[in-house]
Protein backbone atom coordinates (compact mmCIF):
# COMPACT_ATOMS: atom_id res chain seq x y z
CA UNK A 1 30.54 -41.73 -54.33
CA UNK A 2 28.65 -42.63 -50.77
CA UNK A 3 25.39 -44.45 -51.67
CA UNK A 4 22.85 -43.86 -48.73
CA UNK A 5 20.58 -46.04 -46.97
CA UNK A 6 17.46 -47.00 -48.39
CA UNK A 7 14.51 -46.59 -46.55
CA UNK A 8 13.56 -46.65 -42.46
CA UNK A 9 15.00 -50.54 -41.92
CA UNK A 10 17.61 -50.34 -38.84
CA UNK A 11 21.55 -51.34 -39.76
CA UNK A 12 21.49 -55.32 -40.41
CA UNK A 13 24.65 -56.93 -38.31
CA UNK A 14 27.03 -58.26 -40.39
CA UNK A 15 26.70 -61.65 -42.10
CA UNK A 16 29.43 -64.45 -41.04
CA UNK A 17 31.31 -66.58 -43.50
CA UNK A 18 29.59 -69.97 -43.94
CA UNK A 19 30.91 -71.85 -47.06
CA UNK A 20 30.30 -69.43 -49.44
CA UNK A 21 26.52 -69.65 -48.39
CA UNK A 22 26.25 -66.50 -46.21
CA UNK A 23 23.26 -66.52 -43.21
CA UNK A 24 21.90 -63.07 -43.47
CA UNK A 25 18.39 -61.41 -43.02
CA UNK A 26 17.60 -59.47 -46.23
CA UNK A 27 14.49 -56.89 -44.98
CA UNK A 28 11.38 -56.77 -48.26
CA UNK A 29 12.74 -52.97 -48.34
CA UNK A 30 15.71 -54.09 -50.05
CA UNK A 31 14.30 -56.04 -52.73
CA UNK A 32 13.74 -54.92 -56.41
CA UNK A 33 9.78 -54.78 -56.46
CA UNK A 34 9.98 -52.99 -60.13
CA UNK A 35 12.46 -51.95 -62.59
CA UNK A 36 14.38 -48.82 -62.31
CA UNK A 37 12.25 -46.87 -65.00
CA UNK A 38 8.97 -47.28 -62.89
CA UNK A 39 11.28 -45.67 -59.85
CA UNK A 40 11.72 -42.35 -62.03
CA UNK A 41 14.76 -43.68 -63.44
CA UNK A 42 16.66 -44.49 -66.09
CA UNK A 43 17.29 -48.25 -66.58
CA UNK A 44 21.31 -47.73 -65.48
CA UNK A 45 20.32 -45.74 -62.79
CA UNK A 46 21.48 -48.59 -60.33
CA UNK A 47 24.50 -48.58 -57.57
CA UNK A 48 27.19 -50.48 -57.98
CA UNK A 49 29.70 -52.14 -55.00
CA UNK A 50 32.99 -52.84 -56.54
CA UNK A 51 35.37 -55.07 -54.32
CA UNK A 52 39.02 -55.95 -54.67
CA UNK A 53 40.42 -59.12 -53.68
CA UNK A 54 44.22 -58.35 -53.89
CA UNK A 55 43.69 -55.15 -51.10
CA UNK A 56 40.22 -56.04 -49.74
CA UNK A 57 38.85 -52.90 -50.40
CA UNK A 58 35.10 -52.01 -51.14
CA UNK A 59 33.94 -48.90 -52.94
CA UNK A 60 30.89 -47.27 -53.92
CA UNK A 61 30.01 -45.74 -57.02
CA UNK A 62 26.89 -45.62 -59.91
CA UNK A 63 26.52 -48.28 -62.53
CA UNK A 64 27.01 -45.26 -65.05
CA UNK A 65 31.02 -45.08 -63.41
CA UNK A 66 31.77 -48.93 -64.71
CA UNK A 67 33.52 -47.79 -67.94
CA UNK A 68 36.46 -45.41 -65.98
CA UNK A 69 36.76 -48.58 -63.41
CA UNK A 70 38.15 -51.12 -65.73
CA UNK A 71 41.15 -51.03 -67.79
CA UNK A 72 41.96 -50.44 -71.34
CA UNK A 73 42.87 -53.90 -72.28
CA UNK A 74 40.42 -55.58 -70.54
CA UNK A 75 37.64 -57.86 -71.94
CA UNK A 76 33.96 -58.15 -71.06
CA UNK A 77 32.39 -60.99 -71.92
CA UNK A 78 28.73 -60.84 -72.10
CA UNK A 79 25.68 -62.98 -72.68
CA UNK A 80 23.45 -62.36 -75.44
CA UNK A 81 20.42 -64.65 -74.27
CA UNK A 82 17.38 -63.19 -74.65
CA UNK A 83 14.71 -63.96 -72.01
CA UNK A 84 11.21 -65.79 -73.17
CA UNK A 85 8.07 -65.09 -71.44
CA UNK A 86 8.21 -68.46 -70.21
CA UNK A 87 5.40 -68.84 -67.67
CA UNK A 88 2.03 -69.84 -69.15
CA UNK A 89 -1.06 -70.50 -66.99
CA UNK A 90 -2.13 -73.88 -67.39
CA UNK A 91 -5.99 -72.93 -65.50
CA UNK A 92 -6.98 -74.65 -62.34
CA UNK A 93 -4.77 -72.55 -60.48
CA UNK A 94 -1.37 -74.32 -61.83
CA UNK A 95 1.34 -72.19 -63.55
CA UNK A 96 4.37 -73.89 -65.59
CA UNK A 97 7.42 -72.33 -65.70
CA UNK A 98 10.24 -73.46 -69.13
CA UNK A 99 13.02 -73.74 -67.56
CA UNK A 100 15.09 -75.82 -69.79
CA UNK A 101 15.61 -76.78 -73.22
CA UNK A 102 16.98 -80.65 -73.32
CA UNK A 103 19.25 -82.30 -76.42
CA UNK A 104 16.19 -84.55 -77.57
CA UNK A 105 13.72 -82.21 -77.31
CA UNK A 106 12.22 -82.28 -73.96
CA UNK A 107 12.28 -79.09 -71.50
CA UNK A 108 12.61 -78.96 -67.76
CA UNK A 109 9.76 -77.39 -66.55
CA UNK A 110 8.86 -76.68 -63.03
CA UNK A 111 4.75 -76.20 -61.59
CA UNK A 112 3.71 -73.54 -59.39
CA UNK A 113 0.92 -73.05 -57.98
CA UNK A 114 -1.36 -70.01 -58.25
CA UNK A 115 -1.49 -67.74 -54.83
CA UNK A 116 -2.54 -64.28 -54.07
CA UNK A 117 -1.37 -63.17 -57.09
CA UNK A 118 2.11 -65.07 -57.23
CA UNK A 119 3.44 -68.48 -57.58
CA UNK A 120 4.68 -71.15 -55.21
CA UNK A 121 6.21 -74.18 -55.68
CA UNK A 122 3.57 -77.21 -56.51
CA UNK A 123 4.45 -80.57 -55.39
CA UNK A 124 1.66 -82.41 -57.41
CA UNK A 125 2.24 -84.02 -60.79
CA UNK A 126 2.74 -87.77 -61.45
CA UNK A 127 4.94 -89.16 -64.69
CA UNK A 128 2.25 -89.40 -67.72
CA UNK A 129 0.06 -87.04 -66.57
CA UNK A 130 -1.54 -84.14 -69.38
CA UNK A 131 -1.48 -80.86 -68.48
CA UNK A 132 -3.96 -78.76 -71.15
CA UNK A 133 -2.39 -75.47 -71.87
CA UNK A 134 -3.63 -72.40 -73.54
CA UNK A 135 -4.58 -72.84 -77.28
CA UNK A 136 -4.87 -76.25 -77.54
CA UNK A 137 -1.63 -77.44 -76.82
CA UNK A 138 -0.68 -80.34 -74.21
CA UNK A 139 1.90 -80.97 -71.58
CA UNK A 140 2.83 -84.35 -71.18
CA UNK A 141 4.91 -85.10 -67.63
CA UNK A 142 7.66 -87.52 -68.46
CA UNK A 143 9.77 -87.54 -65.06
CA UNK A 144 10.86 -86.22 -62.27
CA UNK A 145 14.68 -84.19 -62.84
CA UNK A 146 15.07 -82.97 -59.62
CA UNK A 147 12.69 -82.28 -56.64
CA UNK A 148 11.38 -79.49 -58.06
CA UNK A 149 11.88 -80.11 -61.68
CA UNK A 150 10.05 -82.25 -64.35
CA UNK A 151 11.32 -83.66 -67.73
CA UNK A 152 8.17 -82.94 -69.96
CA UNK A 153 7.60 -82.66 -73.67
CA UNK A 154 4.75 -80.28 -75.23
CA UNK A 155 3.19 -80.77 -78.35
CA UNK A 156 4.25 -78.20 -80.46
CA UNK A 157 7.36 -76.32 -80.70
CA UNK A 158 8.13 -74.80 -77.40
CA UNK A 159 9.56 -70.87 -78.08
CA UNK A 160 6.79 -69.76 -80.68
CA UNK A 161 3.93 -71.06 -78.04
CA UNK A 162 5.31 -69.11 -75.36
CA UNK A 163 6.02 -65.94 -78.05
CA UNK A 164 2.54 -66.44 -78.69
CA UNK A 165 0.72 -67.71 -75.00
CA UNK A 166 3.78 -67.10 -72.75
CA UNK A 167 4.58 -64.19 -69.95
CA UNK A 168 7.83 -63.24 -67.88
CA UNK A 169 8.53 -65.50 -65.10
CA UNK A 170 7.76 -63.34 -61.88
CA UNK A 171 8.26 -63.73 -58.33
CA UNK A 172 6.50 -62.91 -55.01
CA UNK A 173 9.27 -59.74 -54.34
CA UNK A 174 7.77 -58.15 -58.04
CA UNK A 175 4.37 -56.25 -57.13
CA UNK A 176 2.47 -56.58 -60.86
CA UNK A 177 3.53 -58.03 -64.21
CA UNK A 178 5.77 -56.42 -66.27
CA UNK A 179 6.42 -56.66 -70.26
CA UNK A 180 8.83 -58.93 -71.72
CA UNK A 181 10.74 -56.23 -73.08
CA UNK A 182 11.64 -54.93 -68.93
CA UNK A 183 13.53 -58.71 -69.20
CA UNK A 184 15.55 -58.11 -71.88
CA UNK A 185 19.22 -57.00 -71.72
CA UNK A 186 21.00 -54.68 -74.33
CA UNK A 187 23.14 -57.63 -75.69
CA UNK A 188 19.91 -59.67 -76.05
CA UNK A 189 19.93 -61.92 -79.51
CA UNK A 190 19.01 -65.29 -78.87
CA UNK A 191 15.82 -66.44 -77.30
CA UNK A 192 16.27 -69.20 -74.98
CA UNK A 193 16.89 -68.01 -71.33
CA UNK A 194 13.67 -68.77 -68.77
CA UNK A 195 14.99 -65.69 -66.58
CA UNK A 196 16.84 -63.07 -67.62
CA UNK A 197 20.67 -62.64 -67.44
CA UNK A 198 20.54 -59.87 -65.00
CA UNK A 199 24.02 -58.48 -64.56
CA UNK A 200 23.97 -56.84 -67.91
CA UNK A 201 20.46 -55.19 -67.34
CA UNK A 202 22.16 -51.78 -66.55
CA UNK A 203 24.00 -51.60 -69.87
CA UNK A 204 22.94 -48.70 -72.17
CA UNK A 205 24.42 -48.03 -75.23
CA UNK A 206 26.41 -44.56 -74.08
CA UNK A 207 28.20 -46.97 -71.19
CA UNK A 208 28.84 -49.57 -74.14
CA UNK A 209 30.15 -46.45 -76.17
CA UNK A 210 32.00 -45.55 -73.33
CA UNK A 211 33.86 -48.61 -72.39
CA UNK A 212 34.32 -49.77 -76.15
CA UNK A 213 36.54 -45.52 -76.84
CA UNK A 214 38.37 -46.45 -73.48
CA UNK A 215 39.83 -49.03 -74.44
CA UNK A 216 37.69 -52.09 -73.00
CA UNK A 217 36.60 -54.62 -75.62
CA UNK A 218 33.72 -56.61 -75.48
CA UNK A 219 32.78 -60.39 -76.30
CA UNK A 220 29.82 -62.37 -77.09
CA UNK A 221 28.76 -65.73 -75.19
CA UNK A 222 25.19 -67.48 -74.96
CA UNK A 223 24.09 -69.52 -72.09
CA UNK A 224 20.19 -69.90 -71.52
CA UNK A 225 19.79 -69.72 -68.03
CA UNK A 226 17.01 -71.61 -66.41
CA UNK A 227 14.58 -71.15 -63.49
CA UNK A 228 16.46 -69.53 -60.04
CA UNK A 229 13.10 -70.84 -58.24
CA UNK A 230 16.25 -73.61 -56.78
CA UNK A 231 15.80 -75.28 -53.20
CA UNK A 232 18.52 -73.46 -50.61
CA UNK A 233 21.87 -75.36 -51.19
CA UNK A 234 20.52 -77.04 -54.51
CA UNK A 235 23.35 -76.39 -57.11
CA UNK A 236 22.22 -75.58 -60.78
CA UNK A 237 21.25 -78.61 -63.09
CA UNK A 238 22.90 -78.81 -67.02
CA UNK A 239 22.18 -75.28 -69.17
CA UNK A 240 23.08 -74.99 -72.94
CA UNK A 241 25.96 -72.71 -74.03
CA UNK A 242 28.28 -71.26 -76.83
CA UNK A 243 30.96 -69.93 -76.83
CA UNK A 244 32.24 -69.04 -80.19
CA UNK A 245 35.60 -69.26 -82.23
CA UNK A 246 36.39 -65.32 -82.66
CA UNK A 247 35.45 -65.41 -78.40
CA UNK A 248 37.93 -67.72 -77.35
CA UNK A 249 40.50 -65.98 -79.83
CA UNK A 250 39.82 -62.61 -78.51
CA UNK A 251 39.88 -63.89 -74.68
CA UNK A 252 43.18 -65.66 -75.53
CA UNK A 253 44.68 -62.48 -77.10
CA UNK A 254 43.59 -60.52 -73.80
CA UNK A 255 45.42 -62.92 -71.59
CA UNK A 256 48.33 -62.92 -73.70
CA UNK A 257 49.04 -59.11 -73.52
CA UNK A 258 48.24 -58.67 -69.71
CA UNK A 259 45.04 -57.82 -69.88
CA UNK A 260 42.10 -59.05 -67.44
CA UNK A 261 38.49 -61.44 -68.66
CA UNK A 262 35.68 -59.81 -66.72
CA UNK A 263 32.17 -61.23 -66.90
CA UNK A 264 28.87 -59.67 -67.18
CA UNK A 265 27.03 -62.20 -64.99
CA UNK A 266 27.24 -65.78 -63.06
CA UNK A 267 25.76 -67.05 -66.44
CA UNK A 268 29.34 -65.71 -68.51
CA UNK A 269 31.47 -67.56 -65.50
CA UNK A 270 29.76 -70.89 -66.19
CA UNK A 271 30.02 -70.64 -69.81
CA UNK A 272 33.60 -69.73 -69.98
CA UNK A 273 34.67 -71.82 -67.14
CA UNK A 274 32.97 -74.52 -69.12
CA UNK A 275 34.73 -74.01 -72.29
CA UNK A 276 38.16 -73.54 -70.31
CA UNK A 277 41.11 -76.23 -70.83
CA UNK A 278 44.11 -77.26 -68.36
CA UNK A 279 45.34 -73.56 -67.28
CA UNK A 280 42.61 -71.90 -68.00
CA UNK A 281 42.82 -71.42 -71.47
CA UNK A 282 39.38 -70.61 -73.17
CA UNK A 283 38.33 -73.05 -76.06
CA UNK A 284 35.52 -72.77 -78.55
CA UNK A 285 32.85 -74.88 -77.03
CA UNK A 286 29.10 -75.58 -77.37
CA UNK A 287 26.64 -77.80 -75.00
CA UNK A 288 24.69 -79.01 -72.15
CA UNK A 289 27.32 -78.22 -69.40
CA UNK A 290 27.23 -79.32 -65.42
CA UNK A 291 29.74 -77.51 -63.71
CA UNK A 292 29.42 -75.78 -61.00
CA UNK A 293 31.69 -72.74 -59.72
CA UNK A 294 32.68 -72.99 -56.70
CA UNK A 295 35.67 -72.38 -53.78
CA UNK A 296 36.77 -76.11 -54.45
CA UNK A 297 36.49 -75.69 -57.97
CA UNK A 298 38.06 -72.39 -58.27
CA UNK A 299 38.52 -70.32 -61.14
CA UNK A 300 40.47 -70.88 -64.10
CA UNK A 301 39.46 -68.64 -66.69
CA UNK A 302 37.88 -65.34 -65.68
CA UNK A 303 39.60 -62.49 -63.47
CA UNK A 304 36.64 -60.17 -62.68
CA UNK A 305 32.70 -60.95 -62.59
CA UNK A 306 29.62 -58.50 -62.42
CA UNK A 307 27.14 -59.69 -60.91
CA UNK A 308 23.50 -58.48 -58.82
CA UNK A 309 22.68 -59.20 -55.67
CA UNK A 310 21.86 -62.87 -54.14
CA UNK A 311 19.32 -64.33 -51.95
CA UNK A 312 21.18 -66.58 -48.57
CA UNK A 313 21.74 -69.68 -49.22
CA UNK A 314 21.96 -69.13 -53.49
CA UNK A 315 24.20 -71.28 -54.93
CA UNK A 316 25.71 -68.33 -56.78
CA UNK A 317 27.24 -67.16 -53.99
CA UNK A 318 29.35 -70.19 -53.47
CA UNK A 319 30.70 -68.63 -57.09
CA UNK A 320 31.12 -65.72 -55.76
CA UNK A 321 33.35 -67.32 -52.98
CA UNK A 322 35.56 -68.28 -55.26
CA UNK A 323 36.29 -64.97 -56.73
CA UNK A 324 36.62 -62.70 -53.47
CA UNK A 325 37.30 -65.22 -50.42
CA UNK A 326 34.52 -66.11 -47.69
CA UNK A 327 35.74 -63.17 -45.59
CA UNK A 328 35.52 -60.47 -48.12
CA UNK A 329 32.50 -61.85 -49.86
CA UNK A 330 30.69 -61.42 -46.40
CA UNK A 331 31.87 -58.12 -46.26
CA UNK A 332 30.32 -57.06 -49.09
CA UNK A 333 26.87 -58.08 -48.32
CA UNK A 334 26.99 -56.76 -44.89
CA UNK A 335 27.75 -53.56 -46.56
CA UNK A 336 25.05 -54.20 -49.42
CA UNK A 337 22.73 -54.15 -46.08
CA UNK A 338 24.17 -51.30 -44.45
CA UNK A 339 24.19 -49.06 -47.49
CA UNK A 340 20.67 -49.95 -48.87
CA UNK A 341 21.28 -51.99 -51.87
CA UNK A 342 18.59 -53.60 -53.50
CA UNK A 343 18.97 -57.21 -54.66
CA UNK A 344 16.78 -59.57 -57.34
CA UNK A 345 17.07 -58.87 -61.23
CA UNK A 346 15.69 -54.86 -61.27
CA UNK A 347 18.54 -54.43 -58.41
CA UNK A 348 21.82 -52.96 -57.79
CA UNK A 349 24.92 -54.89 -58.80
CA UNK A 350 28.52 -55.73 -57.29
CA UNK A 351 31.85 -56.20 -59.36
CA UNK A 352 34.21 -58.03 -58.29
CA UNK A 353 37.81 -57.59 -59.16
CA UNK A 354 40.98 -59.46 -58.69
């Protein structure tokens, strides 16, 4: 099916090709201000642009048409982080966002500051300082990680206090807060993600159902994505991930009898890219992991991703360079523009198949 233009913005030119890091103008129309539901809708009520590398074709359909667009035979791999509310205001006008668990207990943790009724990024801090949080508990400032990033440790355990004191991590583009429960994906199991793995938002059980009597088998990963609040051209810093035994069997199996690896979301590329040996072959693997996706790097291990919408200049859509080509990727978002899709985590989404 057609999907028509969104609201009264004119036709946005297309975007050129630049290194997997496309220049385009995306309009405030066109972003996700609130979930689906508050639209009148059901939560996989959401387009979806499918592209094909091998003919360069794009299509348009409804997320609810995904099952009868992949094969029996294939395998979708998807994440089962769960999101935490994992901004807590720290008073004084200064918001921290968990990003990041670390191996000896630390967290990454980024500061915002508090403006008209959003968050920017704060530049203040120095290493030692102590940042008094909500019931008592303390935020000690170890080091910088990145620009925008802190090491920090707080003094008590980290995912009950933001259970308890925490809320969703939300952005200028989102118009009022929304419960933790709008962040959460079907496959959802494991707390530990600052944002929410997006791509499999749309899932609903009866598309599960349907994929699962067609033929399409599913798989479970974990990788705890951090903050996206990233500097333009600043690539992603180490995440944790599993991928389990009866995974990497299943993906091997798949592979073996012809059959394609599609995931559910930049976080499921990362994690099984990670885990992948010489020739792609997937491994059981668990860990901090720092690679990066991108045209240099290519792709070893997965055939097909699903994936939302990106902001210019995102790292992820270097990743998605590497799946469809600079020339098709840009494309695609020229005809996300053109066709009204909307972009951020309560979005539209794009698959992407060999």
């Amino acid at each position: 099916m057609t999907v028509l233009p969104r609201g009264d913005d004119p036709p946005i030119p297309p975007a050129p090709p630049a290194g997997g890091n496309l220049g385009f103008n995306l309009p405030p129309s066109l972003e996700a201000h609130e979930p689906p539901e508050a639209r009148g809708r059901a939560r996989g009520d959401v387009a979806l642009m499918v592209s094909r590398r091998a003919t360069g074709q794009i299509t348009h359909h409804e997320f609810a048409d995904l099952p009868g667009l992949l094969l029996p035979g294939d395998l979708v791999v998807v994440n089962t982080s769960g999101t935490l509310p994992a901004a807590v205001a720290a008073g004084e006008g200064l918001t921290v966002h968990f990003s990041t668990a670390m191996p000896d207990g630390d967290w990454l943790i980024e500061l915002r500051a508090d403006r008209e009724g959003t968050t920017v990024p704060y530049g203040g801090g120095v290493p030692g300082q102590v940042i008094e949080l909500p019931g008592g508990a303390r935020l000690s400032l170890a080091d910088r990680f990145t620009q925008r990033l802190w090491r920090a440790r707080l003094s008590t355990a980290v995912v009950p206090y933001l259970l308890r004191h925490g809320a969703p991590i939300r952005y200028s583009y989102v118009d009022r807060s929304w419960p933790v429960e709008a962040y959460q994906t079907v496959f959802a199991t494991r707390p530990g993600s600052a944002e929410m793995p997006s791509a499999s938002r749309p899932f609903t059980p009866p598309v599960v159902t349907r994929m699962v009597a067609g033929g399409v088998m599913i798989a479970p990963v974990t990788l705890h994505t951090g903050v996206s609040s990233l500097e333009g051209d600043e690539d992603p810093y180490p995440e944790f991930f599993d991928v389990p035994p009866p995974t990497a069997r299943l993906a091997a199996l798949t592979r073996a009898s012809g059959g394609r690896i599609i995931a559910a979301g930049t976080t499921v590329v990362r994690a099984l890219e990670s885990a992948a040996l010489e020739g792609g072959q997937i491994s059981a693997a668990s860990g901090w992991t720092e690679h990066v996706v991108t045209p240099g790097t290519g792709v070893r291990a997965v055939d097909g991703l699903l994936t939302g919408l990106h902001e210019p200049r995102s790292s992820h859509l270097k990743m998605l360079a590497a799946f469809a080509g600079e020339e098709l990727l840009s494309r695609c978002y020229a005809e996300a523009l053109e066709h009204g899709y909307l972009w951020h985590e309560f979005g539209d989404v794009h698959l992407l198949l060999p």
